[in-house]
C-alpha atoms as a PDB file:
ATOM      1  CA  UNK A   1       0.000   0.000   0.000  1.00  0.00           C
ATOM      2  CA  UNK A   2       0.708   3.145  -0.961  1.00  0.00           C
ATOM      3  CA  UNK A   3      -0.486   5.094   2.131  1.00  0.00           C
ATOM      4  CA  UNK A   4      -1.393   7.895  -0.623  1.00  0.00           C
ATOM      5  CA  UNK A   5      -5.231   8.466  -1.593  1.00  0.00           C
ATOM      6  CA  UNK A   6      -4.560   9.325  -4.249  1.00  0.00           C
ATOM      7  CA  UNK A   7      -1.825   7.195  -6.452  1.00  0.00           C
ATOM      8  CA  UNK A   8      -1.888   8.144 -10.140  1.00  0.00           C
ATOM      9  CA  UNK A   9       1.289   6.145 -10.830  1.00  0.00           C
ATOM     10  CA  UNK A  10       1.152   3.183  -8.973  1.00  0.00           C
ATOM     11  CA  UNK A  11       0.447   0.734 -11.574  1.00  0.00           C
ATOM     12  CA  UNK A  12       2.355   2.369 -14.085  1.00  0.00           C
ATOM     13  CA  UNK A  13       4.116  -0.058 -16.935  1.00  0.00           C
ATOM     14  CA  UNK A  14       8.152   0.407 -16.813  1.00  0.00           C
ATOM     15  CA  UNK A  15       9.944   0.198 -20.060  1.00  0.00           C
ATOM     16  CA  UNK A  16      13.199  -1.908 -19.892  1.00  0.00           C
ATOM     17  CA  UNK A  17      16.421  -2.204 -22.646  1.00  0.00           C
ATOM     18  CA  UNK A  18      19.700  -2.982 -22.956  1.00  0.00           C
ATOM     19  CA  UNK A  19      21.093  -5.737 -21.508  1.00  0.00           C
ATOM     20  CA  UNK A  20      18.249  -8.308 -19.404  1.00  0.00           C
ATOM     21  CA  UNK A  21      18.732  -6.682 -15.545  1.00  0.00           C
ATOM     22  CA  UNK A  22      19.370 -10.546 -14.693  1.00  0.00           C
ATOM     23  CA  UNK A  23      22.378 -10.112 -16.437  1.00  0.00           C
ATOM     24  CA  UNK A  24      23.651  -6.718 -16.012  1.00  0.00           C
ATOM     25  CA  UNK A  25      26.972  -5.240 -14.933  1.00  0.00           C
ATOM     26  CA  UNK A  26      25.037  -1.814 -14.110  1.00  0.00           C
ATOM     27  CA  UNK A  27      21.568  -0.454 -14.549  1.00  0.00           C
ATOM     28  CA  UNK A  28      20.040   3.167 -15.389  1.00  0.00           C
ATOM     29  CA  UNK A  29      16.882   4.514 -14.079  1.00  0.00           C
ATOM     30  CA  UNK A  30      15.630   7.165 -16.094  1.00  0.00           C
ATOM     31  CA  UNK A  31      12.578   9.417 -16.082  1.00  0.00           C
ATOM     32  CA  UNK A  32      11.110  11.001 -18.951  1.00  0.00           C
ATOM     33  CA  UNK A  33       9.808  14.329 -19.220  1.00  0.00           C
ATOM     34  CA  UNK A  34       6.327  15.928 -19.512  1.00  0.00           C
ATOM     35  CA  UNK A  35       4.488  15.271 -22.560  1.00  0.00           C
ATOM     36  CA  UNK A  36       6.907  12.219 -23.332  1.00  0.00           C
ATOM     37  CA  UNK A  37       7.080   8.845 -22.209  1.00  0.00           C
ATOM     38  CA  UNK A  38       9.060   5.963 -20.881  1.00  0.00           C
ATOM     39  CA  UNK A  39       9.963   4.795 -24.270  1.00  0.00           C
ATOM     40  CA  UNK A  40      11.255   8.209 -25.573  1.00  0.00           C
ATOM     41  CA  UNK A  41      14.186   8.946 -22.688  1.00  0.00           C
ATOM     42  CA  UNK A  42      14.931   4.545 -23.256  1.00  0.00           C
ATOM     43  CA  UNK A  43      16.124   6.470 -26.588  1.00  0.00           C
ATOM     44  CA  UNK A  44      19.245   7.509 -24.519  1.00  0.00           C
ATOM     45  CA  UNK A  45      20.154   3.681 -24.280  1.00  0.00           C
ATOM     46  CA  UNK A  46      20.394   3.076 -27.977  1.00  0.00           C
ATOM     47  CA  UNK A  47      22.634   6.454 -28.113  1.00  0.00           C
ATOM     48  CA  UNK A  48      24.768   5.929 -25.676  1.00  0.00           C
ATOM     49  CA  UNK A  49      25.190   2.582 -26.229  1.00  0.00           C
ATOM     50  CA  UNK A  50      27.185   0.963 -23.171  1.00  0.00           C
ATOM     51  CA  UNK A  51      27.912  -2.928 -23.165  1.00  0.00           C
ATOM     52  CA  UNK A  52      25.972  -4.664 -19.936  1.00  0.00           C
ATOM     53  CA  UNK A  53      23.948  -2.401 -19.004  1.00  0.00           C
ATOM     54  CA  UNK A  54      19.800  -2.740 -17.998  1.00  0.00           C
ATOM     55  CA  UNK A  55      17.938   0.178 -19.165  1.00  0.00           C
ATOM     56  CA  UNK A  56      14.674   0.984 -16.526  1.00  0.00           C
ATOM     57  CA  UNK A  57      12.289   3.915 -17.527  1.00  0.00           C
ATOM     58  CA  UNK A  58       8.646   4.103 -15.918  1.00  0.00           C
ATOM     59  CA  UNK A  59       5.707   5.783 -17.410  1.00  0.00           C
ATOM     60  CA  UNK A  60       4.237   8.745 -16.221  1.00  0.00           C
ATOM     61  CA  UNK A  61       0.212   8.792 -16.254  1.00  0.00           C
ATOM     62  CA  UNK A  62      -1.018  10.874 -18.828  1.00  0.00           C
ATOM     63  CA  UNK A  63       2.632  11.399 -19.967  1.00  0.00           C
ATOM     64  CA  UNK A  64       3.109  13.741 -16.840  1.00  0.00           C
ATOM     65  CA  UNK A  65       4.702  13.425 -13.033  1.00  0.00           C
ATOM     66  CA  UNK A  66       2.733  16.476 -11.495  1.00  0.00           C
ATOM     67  CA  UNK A  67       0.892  19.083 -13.398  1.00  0.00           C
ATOM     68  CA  UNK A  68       2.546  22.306 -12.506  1.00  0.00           C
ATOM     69  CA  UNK A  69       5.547  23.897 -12.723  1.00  0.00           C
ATOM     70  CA  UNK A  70       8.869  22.396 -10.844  1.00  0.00           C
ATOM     71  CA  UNK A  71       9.375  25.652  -8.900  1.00  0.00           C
ATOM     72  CA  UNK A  72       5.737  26.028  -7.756  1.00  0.00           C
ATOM     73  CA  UNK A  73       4.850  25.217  -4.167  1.00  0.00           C
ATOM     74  CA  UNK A  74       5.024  21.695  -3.241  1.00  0.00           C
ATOM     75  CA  UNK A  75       1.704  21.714  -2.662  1.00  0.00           C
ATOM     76  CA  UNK A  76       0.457  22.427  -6.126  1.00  0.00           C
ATOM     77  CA  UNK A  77       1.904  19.387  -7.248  1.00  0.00           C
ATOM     78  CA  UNK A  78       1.025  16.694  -4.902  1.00  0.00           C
ATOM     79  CA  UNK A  79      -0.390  14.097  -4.584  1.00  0.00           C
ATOM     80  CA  UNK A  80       1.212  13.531  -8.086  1.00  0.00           C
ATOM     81  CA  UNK A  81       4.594  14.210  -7.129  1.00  0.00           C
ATOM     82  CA  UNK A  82       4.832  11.722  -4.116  1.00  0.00           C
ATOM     83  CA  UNK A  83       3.906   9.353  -5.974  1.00  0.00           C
ATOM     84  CA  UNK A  84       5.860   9.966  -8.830  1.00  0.00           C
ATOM     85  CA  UNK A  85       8.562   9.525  -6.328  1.00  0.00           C
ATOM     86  CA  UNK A  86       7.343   5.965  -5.521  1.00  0.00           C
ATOM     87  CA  UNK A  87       6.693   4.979  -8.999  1.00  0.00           C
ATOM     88  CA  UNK A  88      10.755   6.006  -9.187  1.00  0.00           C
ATOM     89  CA  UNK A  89      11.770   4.068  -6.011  1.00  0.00           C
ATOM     90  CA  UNK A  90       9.663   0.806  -6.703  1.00  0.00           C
ATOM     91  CA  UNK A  91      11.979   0.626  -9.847  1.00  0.00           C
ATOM     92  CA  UNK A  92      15.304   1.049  -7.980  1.00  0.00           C
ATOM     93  CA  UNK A  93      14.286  -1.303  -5.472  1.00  0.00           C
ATOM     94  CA  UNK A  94      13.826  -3.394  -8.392  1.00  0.00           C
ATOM     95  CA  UNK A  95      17.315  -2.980  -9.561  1.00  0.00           C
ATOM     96  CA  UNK A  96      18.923  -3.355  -5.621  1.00  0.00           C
ATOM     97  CA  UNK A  97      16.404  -6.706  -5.689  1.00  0.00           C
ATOM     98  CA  UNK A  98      18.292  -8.087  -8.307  1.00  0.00           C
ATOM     99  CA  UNK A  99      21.588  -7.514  -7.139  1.00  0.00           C
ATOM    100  CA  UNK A 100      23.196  -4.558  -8.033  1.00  0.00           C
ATOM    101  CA  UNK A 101      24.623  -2.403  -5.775  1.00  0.00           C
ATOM    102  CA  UNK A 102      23.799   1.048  -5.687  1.00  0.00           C
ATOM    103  CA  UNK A 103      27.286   2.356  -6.727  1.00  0.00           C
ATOM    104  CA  UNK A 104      26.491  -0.130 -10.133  1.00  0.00           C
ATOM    105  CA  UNK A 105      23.142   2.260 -10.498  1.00  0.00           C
ATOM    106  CA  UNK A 106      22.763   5.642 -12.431  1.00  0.00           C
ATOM    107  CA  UNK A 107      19.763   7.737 -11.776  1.00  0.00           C
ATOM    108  CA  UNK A 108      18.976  10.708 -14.449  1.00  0.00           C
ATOM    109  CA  UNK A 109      16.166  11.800 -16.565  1.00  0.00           C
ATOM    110  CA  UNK A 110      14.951  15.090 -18.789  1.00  0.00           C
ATOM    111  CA  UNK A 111      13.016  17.918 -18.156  1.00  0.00           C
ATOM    112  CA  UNK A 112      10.407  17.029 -15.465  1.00  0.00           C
ATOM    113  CA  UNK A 113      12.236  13.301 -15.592  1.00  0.00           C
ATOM    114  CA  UNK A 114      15.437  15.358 -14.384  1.00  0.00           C
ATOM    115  CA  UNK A 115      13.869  17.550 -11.616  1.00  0.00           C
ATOM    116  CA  UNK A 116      12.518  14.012 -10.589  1.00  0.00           C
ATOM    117  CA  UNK A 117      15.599  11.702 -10.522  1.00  0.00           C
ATOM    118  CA  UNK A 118      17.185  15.123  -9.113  1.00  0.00           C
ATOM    119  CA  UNK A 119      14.591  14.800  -6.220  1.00  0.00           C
ATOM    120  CA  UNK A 120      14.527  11.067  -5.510  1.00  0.00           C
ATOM    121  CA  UNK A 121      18.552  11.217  -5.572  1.00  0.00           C
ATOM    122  CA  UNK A 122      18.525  13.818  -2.696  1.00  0.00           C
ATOM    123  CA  UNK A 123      15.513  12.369  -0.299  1.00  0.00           C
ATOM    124  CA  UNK A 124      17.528   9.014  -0.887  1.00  0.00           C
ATOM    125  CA  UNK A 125      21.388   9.624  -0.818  1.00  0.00           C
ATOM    126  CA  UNK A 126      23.969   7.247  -0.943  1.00  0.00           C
ATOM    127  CA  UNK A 127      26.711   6.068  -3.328  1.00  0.00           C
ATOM    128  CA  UNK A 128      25.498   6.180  -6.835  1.00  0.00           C
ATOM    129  CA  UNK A 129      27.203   4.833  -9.894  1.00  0.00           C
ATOM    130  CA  UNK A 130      26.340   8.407 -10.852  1.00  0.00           C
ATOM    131  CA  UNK A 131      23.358  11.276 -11.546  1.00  0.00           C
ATOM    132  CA  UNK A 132      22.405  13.240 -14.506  1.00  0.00           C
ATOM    133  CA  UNK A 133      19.766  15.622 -14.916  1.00  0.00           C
ATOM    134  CA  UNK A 134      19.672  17.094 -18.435  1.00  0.00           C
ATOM    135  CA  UNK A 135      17.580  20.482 -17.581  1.00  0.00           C
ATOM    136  CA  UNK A 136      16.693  19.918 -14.661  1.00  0.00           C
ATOM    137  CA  UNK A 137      16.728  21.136 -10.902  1.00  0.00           C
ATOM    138  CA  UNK A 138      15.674  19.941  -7.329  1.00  0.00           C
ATOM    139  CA  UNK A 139      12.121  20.361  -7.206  1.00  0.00           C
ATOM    140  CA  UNK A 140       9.616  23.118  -5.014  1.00  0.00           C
ATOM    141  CA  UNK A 141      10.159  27.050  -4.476  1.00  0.00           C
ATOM    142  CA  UNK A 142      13.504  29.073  -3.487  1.00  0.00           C
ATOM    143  CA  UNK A 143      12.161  29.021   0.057  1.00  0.00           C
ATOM    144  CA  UNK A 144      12.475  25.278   0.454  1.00  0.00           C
ATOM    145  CA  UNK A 145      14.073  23.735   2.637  1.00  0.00           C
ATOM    146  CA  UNK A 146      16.687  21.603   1.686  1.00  0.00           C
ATOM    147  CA  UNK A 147      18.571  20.089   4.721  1.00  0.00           C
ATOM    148  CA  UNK A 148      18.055  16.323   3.128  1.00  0.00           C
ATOM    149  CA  UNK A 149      19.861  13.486   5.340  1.00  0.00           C
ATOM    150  CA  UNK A 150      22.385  11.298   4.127  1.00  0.00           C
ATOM    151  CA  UNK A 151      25.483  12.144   2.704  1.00  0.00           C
ATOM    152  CA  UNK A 152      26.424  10.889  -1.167  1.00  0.00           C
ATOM    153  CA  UNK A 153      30.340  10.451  -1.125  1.00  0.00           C
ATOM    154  CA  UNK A 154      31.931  11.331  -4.068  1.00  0.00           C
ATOM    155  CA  UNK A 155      28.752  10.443  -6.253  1.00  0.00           C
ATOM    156  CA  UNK A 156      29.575  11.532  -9.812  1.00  0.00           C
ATOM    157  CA  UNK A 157      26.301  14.518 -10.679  1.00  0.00           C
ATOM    158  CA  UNK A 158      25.912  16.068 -13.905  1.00  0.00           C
ATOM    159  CA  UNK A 159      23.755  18.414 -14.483  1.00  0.00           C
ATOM    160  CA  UNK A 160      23.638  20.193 -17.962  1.00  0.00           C
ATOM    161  CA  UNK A 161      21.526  23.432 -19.147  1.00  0.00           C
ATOM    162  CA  UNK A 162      21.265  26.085 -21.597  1.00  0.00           C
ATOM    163  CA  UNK A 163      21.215  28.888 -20.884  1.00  0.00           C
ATOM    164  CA  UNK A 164      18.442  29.963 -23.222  1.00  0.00           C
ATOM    165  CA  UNK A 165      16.081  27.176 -21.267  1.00  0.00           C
ATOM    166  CA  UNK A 166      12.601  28.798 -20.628  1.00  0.00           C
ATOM    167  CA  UNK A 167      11.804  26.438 -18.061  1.00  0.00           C
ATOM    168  CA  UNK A 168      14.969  25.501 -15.843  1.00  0.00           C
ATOM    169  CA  UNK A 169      16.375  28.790 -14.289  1.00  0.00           C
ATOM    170  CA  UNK A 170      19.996  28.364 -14.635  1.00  0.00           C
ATOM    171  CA  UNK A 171      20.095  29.756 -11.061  1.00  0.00           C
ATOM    172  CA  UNK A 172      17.888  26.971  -9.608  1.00  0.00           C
ATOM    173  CA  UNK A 173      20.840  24.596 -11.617  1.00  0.00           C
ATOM    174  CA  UNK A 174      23.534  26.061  -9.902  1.00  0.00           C
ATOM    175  CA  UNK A 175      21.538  25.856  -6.323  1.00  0.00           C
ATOM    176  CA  UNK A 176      21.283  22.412  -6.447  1.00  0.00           C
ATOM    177  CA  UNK A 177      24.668  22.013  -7.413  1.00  0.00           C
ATOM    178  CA  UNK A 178      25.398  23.496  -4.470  1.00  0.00           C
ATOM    179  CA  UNK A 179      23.110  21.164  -2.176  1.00  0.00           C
ATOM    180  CA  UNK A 180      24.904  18.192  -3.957  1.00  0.00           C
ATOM    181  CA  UNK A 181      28.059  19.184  -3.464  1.00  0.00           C
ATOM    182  CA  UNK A 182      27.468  19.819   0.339  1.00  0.00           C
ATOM    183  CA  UNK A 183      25.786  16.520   0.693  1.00  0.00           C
ATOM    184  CA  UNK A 184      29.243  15.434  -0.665  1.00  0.00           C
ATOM    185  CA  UNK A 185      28.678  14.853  -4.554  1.00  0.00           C
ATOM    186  CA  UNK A 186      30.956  15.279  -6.720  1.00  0.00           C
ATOM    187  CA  UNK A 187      29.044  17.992  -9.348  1.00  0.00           C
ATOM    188  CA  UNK A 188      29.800  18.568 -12.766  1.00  0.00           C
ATOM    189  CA  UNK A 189      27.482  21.418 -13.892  1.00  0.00           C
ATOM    190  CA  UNK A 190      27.600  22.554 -17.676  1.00  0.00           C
ATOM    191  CA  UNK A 191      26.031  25.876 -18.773  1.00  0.00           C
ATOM    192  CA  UNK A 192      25.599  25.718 -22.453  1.00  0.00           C
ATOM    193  CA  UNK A 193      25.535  29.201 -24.177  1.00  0.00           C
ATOM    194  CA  UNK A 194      22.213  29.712 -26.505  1.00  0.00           C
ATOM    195  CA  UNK A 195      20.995  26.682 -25.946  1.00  0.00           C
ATOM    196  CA  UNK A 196      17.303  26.131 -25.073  1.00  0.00           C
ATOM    197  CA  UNK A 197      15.157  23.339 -23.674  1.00  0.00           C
ATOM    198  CA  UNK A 198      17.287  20.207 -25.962  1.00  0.00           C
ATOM    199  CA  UNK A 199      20.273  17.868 -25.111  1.00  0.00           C
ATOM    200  CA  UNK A 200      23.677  18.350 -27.020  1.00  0.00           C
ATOM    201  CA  UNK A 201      26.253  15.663 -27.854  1.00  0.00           C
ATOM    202  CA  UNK A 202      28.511  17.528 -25.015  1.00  0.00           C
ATOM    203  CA  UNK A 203      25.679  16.091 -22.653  1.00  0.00           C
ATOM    204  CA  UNK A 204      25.663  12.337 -23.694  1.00  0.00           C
ATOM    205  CA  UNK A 205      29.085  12.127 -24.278  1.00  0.00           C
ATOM    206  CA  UNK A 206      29.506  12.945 -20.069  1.00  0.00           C
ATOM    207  CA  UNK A 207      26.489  10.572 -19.247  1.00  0.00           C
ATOM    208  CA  UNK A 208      28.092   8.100 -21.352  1.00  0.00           C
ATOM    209  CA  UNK A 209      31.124   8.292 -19.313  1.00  0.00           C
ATOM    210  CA  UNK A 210      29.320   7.935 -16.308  1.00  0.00           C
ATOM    211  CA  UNK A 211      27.522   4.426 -17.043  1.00  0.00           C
ATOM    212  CA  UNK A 212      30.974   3.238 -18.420  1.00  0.00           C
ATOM    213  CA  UNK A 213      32.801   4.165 -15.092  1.00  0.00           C
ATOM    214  CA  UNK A 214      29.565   2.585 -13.123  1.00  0.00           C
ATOM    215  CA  UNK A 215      29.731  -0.761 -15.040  1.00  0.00           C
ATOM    216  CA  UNK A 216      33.073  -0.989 -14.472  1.00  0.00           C
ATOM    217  CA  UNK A 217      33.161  -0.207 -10.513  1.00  0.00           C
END
């Protein structure tokens, strides 16, 4: 049980590829962002293109993981959001059920999917194979508090962003860089000049990195 009312993603398919999670070296959780779907952000897997490696992507309901904007009071997006955080953690638990360690699991997403995995990393820290939030930031207003528990150590984080994006503030990047880094991440935050709300090659080539160095912990 879910202990919410209210569960719009409980029963949610999750998309898998790559190599069977029976069989992996390392798994990715990704989340997708709003408007897209589990089987659009699995697109990273074919791209990136890492040897034995499970691929894990839950979809949102209605193609969304809370209806308003990522800054807006908590509030305004629950109950959507907590559960969009369980639908998240039922599929890492998944992964740790099967064996891998968490320092053999990489957490990331776009858009809403990276403010998510962005989220979930900090209510849940510990020693990732890595995190990656392609536009993306921690999620709820600049008044929040954000005195998580647990510590990360050394946990790889990249976080990319243009700084043309409409919807992620570069500020609100470089602020949860900050809370990463204190919770003792190790944060690689790129600012790309002109860009908008998109990925670049600069971005996959670090994520791509950062499943190679987790398969081969």
């Amino acid at each position: 049980m879910s202990g919410l009312a209210f569960d719009p993603h409980a029963k949610q398919p999750v998309l898998v590829a790559g190599t069977p999670l029976a069989e992996a070296r390392a798994a990715v959780v990704l989340a997708h962002g709003r408007g897209a779907s589990a089987r659009d952000i699995l697109a990273l897997a074919q791209e990136i293109d890492v040897a034995d490696v499970a691929w894990l992507a839950p979809d949102a309901a209605n193609n969304a993981w809370y209806p308003a904007r990522f800054m807006e009071p908590i509030a305004h997006n629950e109950p959507w959001l907590s559960s969009a955080l369980m639908c998240f953690g039922r599929v890492v638990q998944s992964v740790l059920d099967a064996g891998i360690p968490t320092d053999r699991l990489v957490l990331g997403g776009f858009s809403q999917g990276a403010c998510l995995a962005l989220e979930y990393a900090a209510r849940h820290a510990t020693q990732y194979g890595g995190l990656f939030a392609l536009a993306g930031g921690l999620i709820g207003p600049d008044n929040v508090s954000r005195d998580y528990p647990g510590a990360f150590r050394s946990t790889p984080v990249f976080i990319g962003v243009g700084d043309q994006d409409f919807h992620i503030p570069v500020a609100r990047t470089k602020h949860s860089s900050d809370v990463f880094t204190r919770m003792g991440a190790v944060v690689d935050l790129r600012v790309y000049p002109g860009l908008q709300h998109a990925v670049v090659p600069d971005e996959i080539d670090a994520v791509r990195a950062m499943v190679e160095a987790a398969r081969n912990v």
